[in-house]
PDB file of N, CA and C in Angstrom:
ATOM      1  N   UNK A   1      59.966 105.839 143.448  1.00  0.00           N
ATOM      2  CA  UNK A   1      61.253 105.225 143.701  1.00  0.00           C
ATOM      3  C   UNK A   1      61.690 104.436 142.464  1.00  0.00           C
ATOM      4  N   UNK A   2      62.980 104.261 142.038  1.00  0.00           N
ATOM      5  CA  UNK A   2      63.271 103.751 141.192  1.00  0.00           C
ATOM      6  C   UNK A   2      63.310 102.534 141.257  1.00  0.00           C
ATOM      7  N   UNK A   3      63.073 102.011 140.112  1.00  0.00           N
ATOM      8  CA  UNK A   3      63.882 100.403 140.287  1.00  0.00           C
ATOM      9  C   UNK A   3      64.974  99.903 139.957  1.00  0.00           C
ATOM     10  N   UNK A   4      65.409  99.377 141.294  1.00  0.00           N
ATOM     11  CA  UNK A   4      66.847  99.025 141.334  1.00  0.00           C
ATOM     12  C   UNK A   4      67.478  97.644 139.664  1.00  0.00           C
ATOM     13  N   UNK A   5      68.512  98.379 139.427  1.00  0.00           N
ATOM     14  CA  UNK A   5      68.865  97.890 138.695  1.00  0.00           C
ATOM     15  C   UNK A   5      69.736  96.079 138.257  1.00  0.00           C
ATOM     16  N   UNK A   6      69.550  95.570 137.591  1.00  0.00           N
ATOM     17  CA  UNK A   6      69.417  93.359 138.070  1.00  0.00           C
ATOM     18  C   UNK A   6      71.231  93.755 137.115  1.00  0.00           C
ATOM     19  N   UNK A   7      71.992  93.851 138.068  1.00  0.00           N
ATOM     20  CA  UNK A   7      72.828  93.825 137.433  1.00  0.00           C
ATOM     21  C   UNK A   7      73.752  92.443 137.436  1.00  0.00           C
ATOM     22  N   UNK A   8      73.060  91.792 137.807  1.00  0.00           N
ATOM     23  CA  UNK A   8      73.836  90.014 137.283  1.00  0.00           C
ATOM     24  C   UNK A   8      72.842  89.679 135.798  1.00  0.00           C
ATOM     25  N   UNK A   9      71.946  90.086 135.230  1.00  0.00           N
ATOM     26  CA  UNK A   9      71.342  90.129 134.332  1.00  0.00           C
ATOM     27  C   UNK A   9      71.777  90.881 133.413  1.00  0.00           C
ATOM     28  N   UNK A  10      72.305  91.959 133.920  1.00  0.00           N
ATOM     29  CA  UNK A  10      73.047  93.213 132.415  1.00  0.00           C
ATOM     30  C   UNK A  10      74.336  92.505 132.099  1.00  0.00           C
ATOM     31  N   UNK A  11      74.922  92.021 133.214  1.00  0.00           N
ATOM     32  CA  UNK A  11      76.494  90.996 133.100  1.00  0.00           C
ATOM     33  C   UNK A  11      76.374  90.043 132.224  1.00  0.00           C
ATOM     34  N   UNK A  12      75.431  89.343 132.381  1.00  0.00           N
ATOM     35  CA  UNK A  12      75.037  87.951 131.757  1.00  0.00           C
ATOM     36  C   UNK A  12      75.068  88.321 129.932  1.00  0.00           C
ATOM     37  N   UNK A  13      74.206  89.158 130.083  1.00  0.00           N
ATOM     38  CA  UNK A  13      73.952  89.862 128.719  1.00  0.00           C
ATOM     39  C   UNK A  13      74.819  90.479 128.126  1.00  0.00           C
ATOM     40  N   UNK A  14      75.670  90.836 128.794  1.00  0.00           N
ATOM     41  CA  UNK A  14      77.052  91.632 128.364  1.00  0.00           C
ATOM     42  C   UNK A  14      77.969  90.418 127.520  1.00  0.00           C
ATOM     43  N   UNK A  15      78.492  89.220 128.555  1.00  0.00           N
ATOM     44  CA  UNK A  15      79.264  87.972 128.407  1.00  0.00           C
ATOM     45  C   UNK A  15      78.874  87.456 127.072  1.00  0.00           C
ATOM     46  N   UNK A  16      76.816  87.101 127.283  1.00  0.00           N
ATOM     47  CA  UNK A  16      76.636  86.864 125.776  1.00  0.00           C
ATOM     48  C   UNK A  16      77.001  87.012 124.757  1.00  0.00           C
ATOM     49  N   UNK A  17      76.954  88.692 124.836  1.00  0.00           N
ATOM     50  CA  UNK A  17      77.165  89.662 123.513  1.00  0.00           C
ATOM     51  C   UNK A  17      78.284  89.104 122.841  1.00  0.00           C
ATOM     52  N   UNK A  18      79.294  88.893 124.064  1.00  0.00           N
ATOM     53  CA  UNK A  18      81.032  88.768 124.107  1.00  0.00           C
ATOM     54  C   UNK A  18      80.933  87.498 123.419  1.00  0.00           C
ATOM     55  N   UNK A  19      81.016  86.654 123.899  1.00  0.00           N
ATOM     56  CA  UNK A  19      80.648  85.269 123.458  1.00  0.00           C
ATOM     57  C   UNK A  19      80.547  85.309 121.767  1.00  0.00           C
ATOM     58  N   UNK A  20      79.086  86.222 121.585  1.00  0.00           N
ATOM     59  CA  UNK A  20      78.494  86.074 120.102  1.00  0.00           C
ATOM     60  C   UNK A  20      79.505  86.777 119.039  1.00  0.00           C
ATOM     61  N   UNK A  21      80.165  88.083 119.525  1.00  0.00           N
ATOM     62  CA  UNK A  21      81.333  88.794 119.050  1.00  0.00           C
ATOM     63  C   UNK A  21      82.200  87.519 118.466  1.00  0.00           C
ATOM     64  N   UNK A  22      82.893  87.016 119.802  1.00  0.00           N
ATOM     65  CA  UNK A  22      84.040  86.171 119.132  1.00  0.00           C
ATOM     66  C   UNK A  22      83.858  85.284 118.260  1.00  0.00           C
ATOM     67  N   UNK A  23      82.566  84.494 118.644  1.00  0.00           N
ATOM     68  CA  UNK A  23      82.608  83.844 117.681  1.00  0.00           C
ATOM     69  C   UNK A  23      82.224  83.612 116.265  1.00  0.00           C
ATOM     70  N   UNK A  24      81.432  85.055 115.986  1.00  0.00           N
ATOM     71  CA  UNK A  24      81.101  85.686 114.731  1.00  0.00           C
ATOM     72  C   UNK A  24      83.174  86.436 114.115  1.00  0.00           C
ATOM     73  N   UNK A  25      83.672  86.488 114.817  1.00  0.00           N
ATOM     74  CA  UNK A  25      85.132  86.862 114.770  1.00  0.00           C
ATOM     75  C   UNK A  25      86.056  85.596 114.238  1.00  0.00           C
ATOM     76  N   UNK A  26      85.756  84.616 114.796  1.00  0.00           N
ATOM     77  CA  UNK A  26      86.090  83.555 114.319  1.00  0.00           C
ATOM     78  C   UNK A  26      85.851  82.817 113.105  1.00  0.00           C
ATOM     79  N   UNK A  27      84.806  82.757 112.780  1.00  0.00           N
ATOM     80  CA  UNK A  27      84.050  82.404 112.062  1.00  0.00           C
ATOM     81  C   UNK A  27      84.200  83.242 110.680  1.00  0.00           C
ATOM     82  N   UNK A  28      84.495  84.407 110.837  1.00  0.00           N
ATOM     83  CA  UNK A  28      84.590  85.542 109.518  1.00  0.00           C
ATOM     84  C   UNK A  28      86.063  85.111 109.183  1.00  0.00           C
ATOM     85  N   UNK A  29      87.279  85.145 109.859  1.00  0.00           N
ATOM     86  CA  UNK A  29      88.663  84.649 110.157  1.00  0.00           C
ATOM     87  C   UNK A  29      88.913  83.714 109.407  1.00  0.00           C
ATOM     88  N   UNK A  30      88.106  82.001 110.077  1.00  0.00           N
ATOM     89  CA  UNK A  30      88.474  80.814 109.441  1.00  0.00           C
ATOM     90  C   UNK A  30      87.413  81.399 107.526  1.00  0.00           C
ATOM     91  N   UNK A  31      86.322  81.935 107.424  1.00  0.00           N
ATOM     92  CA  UNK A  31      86.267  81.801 105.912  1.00  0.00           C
ATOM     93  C   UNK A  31      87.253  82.586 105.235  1.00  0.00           C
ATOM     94  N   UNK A  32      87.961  83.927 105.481  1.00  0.00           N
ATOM     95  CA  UNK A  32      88.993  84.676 105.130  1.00  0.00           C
ATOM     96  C   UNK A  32      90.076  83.488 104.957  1.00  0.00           C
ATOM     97  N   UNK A  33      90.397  82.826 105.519  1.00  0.00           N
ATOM     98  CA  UNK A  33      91.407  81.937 105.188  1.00  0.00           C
ATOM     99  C   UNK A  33      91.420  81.486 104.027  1.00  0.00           C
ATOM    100  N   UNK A  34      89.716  80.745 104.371  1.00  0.00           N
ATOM    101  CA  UNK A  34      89.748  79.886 102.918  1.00  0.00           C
ATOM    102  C   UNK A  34      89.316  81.028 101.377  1.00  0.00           C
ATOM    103  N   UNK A  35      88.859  81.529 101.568  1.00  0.00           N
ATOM    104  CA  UNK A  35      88.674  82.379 100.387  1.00  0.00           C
ATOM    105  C   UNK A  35      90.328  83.103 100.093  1.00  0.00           C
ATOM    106  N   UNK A  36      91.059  83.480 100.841  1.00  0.00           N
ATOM    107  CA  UNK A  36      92.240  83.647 100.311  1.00  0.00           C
ATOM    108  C   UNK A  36      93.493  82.876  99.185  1.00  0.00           C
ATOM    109  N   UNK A  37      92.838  81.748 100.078  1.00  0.00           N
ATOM    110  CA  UNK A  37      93.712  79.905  99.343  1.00  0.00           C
ATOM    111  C   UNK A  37      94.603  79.997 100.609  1.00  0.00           C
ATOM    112  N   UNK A  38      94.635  80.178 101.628  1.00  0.00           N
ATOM    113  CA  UNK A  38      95.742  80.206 102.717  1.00  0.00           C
ATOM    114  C   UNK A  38      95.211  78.850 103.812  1.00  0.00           C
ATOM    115  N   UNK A  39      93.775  78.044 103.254  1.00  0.00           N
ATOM    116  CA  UNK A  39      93.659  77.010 103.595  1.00  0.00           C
ATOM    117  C   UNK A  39      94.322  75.805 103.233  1.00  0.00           C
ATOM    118  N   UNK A  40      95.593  76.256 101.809  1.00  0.00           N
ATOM    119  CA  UNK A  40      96.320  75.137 101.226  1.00  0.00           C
ATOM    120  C   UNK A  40      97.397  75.014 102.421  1.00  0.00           C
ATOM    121  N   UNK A  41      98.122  75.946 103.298  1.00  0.00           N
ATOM    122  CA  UNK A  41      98.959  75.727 104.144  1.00  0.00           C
ATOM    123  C   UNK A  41      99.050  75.170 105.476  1.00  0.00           C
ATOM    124  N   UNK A  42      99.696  74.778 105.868  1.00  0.00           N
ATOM    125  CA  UNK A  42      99.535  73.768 106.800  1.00  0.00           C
ATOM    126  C   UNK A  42      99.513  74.647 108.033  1.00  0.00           C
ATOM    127  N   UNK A  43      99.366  74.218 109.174  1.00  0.00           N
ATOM    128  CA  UNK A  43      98.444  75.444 110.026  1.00  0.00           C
ATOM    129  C   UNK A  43     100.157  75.407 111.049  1.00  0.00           C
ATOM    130  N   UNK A  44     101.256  74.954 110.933  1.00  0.00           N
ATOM    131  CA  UNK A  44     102.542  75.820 111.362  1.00  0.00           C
ATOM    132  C   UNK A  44     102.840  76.935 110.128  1.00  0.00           C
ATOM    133  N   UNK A  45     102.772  76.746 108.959  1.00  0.00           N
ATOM    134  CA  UNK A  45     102.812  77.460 108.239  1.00  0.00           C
ATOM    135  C   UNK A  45     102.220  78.823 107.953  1.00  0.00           C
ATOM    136  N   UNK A  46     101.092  78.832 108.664  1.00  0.00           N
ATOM    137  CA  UNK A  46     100.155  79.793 108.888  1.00  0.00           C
ATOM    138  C   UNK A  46     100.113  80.588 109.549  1.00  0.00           C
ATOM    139  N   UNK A  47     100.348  80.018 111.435  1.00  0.00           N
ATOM    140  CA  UNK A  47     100.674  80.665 112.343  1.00  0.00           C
ATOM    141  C   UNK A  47     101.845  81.223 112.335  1.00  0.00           C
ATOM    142  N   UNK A  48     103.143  80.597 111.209  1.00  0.00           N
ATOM    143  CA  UNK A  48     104.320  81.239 111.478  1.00  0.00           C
ATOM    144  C   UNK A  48     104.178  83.003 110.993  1.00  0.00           C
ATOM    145  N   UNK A  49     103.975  82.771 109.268  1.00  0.00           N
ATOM    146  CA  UNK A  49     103.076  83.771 108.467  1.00  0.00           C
ATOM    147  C   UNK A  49     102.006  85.292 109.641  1.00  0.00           C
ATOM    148  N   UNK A  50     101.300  84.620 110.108  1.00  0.00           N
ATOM    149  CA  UNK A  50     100.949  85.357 111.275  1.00  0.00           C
ATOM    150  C   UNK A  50     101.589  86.385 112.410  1.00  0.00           C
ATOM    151  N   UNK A  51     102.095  85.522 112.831  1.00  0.00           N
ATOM    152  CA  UNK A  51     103.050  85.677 113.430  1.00  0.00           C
ATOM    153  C   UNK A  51     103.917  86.771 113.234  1.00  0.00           C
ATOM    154  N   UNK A  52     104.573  86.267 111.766  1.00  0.00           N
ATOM    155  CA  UNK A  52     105.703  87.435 111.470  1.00  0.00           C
ATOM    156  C   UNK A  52     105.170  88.859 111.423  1.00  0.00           C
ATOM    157  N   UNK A  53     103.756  88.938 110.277  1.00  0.00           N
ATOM    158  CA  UNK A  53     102.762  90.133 110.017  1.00  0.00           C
ATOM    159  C   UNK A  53     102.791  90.579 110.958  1.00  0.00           C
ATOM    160  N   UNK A  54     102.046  90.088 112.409  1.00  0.00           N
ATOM    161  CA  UNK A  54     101.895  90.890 113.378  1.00  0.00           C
ATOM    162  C   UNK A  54     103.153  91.420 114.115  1.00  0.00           C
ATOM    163  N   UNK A  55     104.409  90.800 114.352  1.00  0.00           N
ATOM    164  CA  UNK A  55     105.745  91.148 114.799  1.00  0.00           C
ATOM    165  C   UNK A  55     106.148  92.519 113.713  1.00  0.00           C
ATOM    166  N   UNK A  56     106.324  92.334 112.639  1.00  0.00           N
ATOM    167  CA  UNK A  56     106.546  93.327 111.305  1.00  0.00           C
ATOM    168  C   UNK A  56     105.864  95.102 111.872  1.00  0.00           C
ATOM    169  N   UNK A  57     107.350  95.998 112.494  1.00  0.00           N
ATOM    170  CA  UNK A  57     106.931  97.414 112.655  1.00  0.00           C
ATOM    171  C   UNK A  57     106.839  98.103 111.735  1.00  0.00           C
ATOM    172  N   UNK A  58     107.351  97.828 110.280  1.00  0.00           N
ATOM    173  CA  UNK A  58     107.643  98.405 108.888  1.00  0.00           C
ATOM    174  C   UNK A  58     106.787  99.034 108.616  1.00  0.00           C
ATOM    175  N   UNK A  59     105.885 100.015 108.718  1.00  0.00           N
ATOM    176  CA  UNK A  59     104.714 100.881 108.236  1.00  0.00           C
ATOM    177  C   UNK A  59     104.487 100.464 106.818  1.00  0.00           C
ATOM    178  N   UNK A  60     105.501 100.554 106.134  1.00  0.00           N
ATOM    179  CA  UNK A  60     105.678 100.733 104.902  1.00  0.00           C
ATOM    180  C   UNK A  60     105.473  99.297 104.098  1.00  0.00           C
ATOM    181  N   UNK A  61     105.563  97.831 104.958  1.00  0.00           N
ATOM    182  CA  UNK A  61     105.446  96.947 104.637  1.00  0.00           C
ATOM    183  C   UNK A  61     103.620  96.564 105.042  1.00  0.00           C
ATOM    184  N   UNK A  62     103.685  97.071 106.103  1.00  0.00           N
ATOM    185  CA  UNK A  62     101.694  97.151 106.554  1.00  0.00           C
ATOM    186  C   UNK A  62     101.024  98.121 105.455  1.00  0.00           C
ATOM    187  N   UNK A  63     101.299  98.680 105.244  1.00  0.00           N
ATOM    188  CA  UNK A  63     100.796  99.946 103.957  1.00  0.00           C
ATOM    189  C   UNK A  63     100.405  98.907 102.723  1.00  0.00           C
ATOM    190  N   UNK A  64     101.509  98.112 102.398  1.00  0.00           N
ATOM    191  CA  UNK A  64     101.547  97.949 101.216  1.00  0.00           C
ATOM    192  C   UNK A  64     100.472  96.108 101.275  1.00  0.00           C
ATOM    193  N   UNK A  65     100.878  95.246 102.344  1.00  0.00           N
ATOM    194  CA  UNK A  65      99.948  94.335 102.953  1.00  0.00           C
ATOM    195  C   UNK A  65      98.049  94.736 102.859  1.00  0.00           C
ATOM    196  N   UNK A  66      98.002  96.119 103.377  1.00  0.00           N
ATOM    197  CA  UNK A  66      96.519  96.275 103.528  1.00  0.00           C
ATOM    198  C   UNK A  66      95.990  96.875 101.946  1.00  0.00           C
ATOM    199  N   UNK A  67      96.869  97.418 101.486  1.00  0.00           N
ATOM    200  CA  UNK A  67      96.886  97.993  99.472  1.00  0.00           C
ATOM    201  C   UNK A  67      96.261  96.670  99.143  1.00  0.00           C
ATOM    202  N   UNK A  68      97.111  95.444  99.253  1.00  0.00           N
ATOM    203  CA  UNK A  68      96.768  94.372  98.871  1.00  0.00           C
ATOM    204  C   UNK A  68      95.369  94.048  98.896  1.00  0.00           C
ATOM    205  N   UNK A  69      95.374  93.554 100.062  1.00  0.00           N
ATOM    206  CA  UNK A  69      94.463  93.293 101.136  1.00  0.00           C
ATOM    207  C   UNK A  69      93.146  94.087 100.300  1.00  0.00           C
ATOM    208  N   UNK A  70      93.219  95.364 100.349  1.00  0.00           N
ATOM    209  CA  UNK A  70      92.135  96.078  99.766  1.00  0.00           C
ATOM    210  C   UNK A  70      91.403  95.572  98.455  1.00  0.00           C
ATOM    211  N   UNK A  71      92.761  95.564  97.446  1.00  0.00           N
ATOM    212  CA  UNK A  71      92.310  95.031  96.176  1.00  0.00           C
ATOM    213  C   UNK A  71      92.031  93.911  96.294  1.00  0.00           C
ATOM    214  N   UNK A  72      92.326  92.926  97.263  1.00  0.00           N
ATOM    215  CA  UNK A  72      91.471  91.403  97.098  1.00  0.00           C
ATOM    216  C   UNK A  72      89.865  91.663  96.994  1.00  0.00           C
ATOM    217  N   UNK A  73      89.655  92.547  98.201  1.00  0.00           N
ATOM    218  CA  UNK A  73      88.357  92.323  98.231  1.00  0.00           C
ATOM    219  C   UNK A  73      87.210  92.961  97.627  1.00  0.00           C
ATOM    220  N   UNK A  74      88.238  93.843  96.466  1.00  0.00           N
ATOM    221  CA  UNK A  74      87.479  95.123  95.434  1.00  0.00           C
ATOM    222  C   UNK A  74      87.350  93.779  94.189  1.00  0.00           C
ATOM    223  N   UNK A  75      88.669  92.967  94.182  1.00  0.00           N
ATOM    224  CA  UNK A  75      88.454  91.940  92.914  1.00  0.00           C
ATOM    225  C   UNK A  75      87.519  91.182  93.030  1.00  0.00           C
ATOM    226  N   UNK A  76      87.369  90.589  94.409  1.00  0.00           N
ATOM    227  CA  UNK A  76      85.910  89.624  94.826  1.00  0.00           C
ATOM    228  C   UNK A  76      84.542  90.155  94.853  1.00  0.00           C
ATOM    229  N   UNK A  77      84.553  91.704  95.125  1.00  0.00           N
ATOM    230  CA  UNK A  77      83.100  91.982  94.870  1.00  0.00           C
ATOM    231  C   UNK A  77      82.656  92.197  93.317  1.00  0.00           C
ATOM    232  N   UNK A  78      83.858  92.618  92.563  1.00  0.00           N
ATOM    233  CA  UNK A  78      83.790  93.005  91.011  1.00  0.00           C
ATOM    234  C   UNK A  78      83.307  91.639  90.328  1.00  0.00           C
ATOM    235  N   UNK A  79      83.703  90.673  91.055  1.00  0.00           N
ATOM    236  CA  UNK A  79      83.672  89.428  90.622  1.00  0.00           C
ATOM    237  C   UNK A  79      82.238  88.561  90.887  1.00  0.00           C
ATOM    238  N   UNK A  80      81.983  88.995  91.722  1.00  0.00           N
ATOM    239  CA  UNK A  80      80.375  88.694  92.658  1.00  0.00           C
ATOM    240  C   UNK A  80      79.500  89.554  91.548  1.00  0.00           C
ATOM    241  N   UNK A  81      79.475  90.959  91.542  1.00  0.00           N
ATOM    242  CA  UNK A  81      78.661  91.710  90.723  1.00  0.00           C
ATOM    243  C   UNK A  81      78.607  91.162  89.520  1.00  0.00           C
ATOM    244  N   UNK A  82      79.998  90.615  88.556  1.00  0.00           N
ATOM    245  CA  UNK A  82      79.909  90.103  87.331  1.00  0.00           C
ATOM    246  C   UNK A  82      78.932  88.891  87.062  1.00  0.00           C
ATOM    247  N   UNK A  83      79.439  88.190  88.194  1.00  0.00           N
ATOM    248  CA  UNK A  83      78.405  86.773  87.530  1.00  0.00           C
ATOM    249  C   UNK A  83      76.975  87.205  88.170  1.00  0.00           C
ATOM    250  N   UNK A  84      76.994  87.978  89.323  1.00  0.00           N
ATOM    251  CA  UNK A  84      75.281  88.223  89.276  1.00  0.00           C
ATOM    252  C   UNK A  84      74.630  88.790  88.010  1.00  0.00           C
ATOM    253  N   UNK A  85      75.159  89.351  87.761  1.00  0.00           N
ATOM    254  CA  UNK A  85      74.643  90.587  86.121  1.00  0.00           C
ATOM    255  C   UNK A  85      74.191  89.347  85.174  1.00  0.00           C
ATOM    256  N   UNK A  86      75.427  88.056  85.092  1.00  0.00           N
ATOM    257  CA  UNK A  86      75.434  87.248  84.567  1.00  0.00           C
ATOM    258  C   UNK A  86      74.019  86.519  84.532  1.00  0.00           C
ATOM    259  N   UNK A  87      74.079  85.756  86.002  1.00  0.00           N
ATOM    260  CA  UNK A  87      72.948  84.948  86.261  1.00  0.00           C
ATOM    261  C   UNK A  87      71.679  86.149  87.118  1.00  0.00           C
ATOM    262  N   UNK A  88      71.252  86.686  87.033  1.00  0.00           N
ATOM    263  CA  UNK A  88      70.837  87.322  88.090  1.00  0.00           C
ATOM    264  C   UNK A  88      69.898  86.581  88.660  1.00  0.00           C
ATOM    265  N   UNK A  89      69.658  85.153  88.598  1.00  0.00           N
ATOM    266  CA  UNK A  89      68.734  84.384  89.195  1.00  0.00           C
ATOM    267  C   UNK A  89      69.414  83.799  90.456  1.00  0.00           C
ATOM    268  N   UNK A  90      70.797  83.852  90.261  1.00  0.00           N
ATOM    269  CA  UNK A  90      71.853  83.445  91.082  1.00  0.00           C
ATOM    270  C   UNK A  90      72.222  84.169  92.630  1.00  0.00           C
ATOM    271  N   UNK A  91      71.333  85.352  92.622  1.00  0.00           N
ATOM    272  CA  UNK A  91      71.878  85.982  93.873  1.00  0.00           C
ATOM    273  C   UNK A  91      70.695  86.997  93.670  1.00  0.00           C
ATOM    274  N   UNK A  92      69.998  87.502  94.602  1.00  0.00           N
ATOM    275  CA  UNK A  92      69.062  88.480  94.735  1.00  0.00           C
ATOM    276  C   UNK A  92      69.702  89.976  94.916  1.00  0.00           C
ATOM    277  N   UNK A  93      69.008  90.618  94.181  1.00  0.00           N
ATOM    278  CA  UNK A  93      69.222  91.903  94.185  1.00  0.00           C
ATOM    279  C   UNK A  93      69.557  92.701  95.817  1.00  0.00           C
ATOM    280  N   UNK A  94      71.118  93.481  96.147  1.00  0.00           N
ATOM    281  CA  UNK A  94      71.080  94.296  97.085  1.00  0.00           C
ATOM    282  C   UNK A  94      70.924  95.887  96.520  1.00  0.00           C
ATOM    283  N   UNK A  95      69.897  96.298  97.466  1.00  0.00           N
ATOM    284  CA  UNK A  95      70.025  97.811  97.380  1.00  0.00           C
ATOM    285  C   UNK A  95      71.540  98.096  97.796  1.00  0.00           C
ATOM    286  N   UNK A  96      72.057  99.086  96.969  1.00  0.00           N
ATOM    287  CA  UNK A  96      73.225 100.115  97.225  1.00  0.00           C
ATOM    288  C   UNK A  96      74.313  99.364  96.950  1.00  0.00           C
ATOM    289  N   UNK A  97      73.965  97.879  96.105  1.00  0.00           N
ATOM    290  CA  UNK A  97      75.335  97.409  95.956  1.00  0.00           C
ATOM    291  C   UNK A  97      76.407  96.362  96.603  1.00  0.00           C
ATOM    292  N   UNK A  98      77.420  96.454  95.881  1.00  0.00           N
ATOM    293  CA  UNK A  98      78.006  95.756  96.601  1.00  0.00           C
ATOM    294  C   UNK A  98      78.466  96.452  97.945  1.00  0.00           C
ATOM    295  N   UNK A  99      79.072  95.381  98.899  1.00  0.00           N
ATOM    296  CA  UNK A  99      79.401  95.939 100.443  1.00  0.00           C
ATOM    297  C   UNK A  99      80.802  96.329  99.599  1.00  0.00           C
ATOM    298  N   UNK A 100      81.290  97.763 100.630  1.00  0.00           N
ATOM    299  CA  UNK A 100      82.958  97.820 100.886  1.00  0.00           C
ATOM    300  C   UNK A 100      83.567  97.089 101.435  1.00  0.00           C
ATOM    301  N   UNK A 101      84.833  97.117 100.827  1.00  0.00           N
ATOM    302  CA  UNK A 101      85.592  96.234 102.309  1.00  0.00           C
ATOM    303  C   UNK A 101      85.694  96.218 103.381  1.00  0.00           C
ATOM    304  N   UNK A 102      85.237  97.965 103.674  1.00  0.00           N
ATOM    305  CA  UNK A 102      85.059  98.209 104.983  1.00  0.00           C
ATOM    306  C   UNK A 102      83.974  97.936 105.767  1.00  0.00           C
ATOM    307  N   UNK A 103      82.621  97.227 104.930  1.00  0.00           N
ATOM    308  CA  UNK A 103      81.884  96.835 105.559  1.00  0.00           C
ATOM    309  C   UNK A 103      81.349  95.646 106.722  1.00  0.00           C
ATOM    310  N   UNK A 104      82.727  95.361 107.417  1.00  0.00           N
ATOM    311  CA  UNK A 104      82.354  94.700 108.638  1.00  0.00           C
ATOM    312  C   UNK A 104      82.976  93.094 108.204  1.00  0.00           C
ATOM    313  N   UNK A 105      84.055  92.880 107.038  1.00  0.00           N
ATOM    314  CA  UNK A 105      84.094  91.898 107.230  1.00  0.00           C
ATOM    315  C   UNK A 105      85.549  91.566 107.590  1.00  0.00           C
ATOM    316  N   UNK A 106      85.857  92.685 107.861  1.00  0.00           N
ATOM    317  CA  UNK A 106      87.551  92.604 108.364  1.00  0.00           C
ATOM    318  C   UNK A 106      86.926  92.362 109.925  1.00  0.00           C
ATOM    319  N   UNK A 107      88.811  91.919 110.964  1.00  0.00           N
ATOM    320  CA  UNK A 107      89.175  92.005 111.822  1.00  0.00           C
ATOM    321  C   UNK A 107      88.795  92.852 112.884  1.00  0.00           C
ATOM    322  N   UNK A 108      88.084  92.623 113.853  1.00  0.00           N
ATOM    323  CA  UNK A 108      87.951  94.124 114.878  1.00  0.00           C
ATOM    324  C   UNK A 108      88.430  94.116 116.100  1.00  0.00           C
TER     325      UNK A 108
END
């Protein structure tokens, strides 16, 4: 016979997960801010900014936002790799490199 399955225990564990999601979501969010310099603005200023981006149907204006967007974070790793090369005492060696942008530190 099988054993019946503790499903207020798989729930619980589920919520966790949820929990740990957001606030690893959050947390990636508020440093994106500050590594942008978008921590100089005052937080109506921010949300307005927000706001508009996400209202904005323009394909063509999101196209050109995430272009951006892209090259920020190709300039920050180019920039990470440089001064490691630099200091290499400064940061320990990763296999395979630097991360992509696509590696998990955007929005999900």
């Amino acid at each position: 016979m099988r054993k019946p399955r503790d499903f207020d225990a798989e729930l619980k564990a589920l919520e966790d997960k949820a929990r740990q999601l957001k606030r690893r979501k959050v947390q990636q969010l508020g440093e994106l801010v500050i590594a942008t310099g978008a921590d100089q603005l005052s937080a109506d200023e921010l949300a307005g900014a927000l706001v508009a981006i996400a209202e904005t149907k323009d394909i063509s204006k999101r196209e050109a936002w995430a272009k951006r967007g892209a090259m920020f974070f190709e300039s920050r790793s180019r920039r990470t790799a440089t001064a490691s090369q630099r200091n290499p005492r400064s940061a320990p060696a990763q296999p395979g490199g630097p991360q992509s942008p696509a590696g998990g530190t955007g929005s999900q």
